[in-house]
Every structure is written in C-alpha cells, then in structure tokens.
Protein backbone atom coordinates (compact mmCIF):
# COMPACT_ATOMS: atom_id res chain seq x y z
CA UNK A 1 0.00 0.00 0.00
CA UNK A 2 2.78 2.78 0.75
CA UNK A 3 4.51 1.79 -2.98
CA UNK A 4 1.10 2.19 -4.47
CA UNK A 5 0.88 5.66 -2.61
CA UNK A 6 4.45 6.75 -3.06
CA UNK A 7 3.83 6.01 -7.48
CA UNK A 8 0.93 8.01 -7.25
CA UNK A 9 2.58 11.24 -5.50
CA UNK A 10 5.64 10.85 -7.60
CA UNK A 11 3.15 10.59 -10.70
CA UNK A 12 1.02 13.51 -9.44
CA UNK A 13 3.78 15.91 -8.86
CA UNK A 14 5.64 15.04 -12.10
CA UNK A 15 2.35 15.55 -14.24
CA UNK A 16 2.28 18.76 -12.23
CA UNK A 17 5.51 19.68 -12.59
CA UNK A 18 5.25 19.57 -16.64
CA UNK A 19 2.25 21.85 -17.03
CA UNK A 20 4.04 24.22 -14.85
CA UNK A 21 5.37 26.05 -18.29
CA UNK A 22 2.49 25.94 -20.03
CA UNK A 23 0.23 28.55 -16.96
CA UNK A 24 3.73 30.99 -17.58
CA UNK A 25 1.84 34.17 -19.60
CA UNK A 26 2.30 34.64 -23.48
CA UNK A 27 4.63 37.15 -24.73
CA UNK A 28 3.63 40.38 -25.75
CA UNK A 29 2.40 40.96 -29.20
CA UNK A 30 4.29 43.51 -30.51
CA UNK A 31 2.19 45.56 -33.01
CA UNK A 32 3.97 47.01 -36.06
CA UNK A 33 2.71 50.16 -38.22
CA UNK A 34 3.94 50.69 -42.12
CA UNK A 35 2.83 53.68 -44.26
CA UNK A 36 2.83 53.23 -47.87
CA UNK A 37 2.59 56.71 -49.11
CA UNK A 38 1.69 57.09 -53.30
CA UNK A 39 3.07 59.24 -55.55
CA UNK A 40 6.01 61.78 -54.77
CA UNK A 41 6.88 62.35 -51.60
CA UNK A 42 8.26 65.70 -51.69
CA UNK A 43 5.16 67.63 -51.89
CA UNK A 44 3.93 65.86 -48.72
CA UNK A 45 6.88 65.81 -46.54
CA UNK A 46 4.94 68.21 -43.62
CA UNK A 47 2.57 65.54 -43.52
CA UNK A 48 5.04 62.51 -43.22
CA UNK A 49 7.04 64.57 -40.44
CA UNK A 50 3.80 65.03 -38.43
CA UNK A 51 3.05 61.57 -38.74
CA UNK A 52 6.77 60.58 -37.35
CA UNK A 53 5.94 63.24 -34.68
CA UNK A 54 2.65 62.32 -33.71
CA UNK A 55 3.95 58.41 -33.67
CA UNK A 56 6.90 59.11 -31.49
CA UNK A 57 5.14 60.77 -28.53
CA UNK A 58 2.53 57.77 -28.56
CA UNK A 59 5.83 55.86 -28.30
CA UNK A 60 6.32 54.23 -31.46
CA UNK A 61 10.28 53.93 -32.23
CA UNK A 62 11.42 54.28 -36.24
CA UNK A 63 13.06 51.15 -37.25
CA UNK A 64 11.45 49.00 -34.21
CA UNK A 65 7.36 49.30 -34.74
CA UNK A 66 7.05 52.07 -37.39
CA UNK A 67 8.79 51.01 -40.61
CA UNK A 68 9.46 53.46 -42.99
C-alpha cells in the first residue's frame, strides 16, 4: 500500500511539474505600423514629419514598430 501511494505522488507531482510552463503568460504581441505613401513624396513631406511626430510621442520607435 505505501509503494502504491508513493507512485501516485511521484506521478502527481511530475504531471504537475510539466504543465508548470504551459500557466507561464504569453509574450507580448508587438504591433507594427507601415505607411505606404503614393506618388512623390516631396510635396507631402509636412505631412510625413507630423506623422513621425505624432507616432513618437505615442511611443512608437522608427526602425522598431514604425517602418518606414
């Protein structure tokens, strides 16, 4: 009776001891934002330097999650 009991705690805490990863939380998603502008971009350049503006202080980072 104490083998049966000692296979079933070494059992139990081994099942529990592999689903331990899978409770750990996700990783972040990391959202990405890409402009594809038409035509020349010279006449619109204001508007593309707002953008970069208004993107940085909501804490978007060129090159990381804003691709130009």
């Amino acid at each position: 009776m104490n083998q049966r009991r000692t296979l079933l705690t070494a059992l139990g805490t081994a099942s529990l001891a592999n689903a331990w990863p899978a409770l750990a939380q996700p990783a972040a998603k990391v959202w990405c934002v890409g402009i594809l502008p038409g035509g020349p971009m010279l006449p619109r350049q204001y508007q593309w330097d707002a953008f970069l503006k208004r993107m940085t202080e909501l804490g978007y980072v060129d090159g990381k999650n804003v691709n130009t």
